[in-house]
Protein backbone atom coordinates (compact mmCIF):
# COMPACT_ATOMS: atom_id res chain seq x y z
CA UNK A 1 -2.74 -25.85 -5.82
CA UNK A 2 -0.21 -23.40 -5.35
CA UNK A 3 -0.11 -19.63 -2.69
CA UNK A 4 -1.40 -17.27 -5.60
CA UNK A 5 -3.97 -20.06 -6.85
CA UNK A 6 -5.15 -20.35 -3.25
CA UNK A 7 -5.37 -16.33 -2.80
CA UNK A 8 -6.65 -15.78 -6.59
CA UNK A 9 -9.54 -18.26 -5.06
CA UNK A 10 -10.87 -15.96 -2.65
CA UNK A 11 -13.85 -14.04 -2.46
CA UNK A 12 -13.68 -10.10 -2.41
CA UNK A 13 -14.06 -9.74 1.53
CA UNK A 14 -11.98 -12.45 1.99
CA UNK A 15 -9.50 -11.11 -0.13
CA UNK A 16 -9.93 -7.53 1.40
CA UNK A 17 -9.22 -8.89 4.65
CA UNK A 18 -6.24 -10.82 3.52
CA UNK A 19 -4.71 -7.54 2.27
CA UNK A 20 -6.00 -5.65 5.48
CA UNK A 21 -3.69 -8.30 7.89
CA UNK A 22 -0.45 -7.44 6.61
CA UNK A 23 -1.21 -3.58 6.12
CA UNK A 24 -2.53 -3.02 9.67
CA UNK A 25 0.87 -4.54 10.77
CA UNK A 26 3.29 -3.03 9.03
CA UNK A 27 1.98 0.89 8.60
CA UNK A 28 1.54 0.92 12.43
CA UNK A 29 5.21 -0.78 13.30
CA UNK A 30 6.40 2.44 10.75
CA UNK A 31 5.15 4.82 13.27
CA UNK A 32 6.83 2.69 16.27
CA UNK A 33 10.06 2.89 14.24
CA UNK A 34 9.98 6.59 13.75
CA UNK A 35 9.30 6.74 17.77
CA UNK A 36 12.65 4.25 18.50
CA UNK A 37 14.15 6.55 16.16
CA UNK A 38 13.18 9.91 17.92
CA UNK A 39 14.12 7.97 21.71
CA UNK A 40 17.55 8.51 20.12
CA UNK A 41 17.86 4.84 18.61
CA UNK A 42 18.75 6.11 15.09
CA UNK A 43 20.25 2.87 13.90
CA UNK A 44 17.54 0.96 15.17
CA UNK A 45 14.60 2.97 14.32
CA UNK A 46 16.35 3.21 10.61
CA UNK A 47 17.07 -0.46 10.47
CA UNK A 48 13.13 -0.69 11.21
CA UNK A 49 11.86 1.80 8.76
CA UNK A 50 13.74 0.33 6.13
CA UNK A 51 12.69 -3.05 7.14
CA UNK A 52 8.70 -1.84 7.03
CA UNK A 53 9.25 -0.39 3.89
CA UNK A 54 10.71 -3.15 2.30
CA UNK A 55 7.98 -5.67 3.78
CA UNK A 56 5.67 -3.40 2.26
CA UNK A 57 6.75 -2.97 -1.05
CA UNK A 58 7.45 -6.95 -1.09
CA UNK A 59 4.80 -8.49 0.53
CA UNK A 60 1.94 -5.80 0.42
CA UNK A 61 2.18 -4.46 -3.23
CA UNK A 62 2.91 -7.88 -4.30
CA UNK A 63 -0.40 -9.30 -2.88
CA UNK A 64 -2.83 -6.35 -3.97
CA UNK A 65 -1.79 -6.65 -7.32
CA UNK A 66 -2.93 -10.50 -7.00
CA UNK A 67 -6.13 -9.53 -4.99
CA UNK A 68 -7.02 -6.59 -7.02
CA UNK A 69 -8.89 -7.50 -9.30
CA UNK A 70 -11.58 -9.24 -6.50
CA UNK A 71 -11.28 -6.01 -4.59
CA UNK A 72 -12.49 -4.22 -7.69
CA UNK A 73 -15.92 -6.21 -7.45
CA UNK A 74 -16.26 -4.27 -4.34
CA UNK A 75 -18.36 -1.63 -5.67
CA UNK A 76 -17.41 1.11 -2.69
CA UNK A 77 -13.81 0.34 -3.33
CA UNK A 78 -13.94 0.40 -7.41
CA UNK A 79 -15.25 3.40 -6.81
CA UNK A 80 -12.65 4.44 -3.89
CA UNK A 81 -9.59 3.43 -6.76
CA UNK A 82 -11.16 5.02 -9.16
CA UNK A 83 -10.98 8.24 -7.02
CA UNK A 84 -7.53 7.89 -6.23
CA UNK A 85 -6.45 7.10 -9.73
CA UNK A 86 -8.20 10.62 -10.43
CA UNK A 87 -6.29 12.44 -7.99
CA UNK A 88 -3.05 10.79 -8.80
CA UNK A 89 -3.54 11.36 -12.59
CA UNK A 90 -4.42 15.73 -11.63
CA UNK A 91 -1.71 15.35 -9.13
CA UNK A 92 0.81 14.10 -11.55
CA UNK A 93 -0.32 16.97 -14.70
CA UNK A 94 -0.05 19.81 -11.97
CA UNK A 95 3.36 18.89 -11.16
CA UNK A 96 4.42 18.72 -15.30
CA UNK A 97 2.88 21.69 -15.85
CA UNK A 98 4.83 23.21 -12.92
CA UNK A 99 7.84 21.84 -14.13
CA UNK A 100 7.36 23.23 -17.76
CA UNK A 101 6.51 26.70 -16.37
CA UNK A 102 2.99 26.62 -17.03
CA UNK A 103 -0.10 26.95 -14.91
């Protein structure tokens, strides 16, 4: 049985605290980066911003899209993506109708 078999094979907690691992390491080490940066370390702090970014756009988005639809059992966090699918959907019309010059 193969990675995404395994993970696909998970309950909804489970799978919820598989995605949680990953994201409580990587958001936090963004902050540390923008701290090495602001010590003066540009290079370094860059080098690690890009490096969290890329882990998380890899290895984060990559998992919740295989987890998602276990987390979406969850019925406090259907109900959470549902919300920010809302808010990203208004968010997204208020900036068109900005951009057409219409409020």
């Amino acid at each position: 049985m193969g990675l995404k078999q395994r993970i696909e094979n998970l309950g909804p907690y489970q799978s919820l605290f598989l995605l949680a691992v990953p994201t409580a390491t990587v958001e936090p080490l963004k902050l540390v980066a923008v701290a090495v940066a602001g010590e003066g370390h540009w290079i370094a702090g860059t080098a690690m911003i890009v490096t969290c970014y890329l882990l998380s756009l890899i290895l984060v988005e990559r998992l919740f899209v295989v987890v998602k639809p276990k987390l979406l059992t969850i019925p406090w966090f259907a109900k959470l993506w549902t919300t920010i699918l809302a808010v990203r959907t208004w968010a997204a019309a208020s900036f068109r109708r900005l951009r057409e010059g219409t409020s």
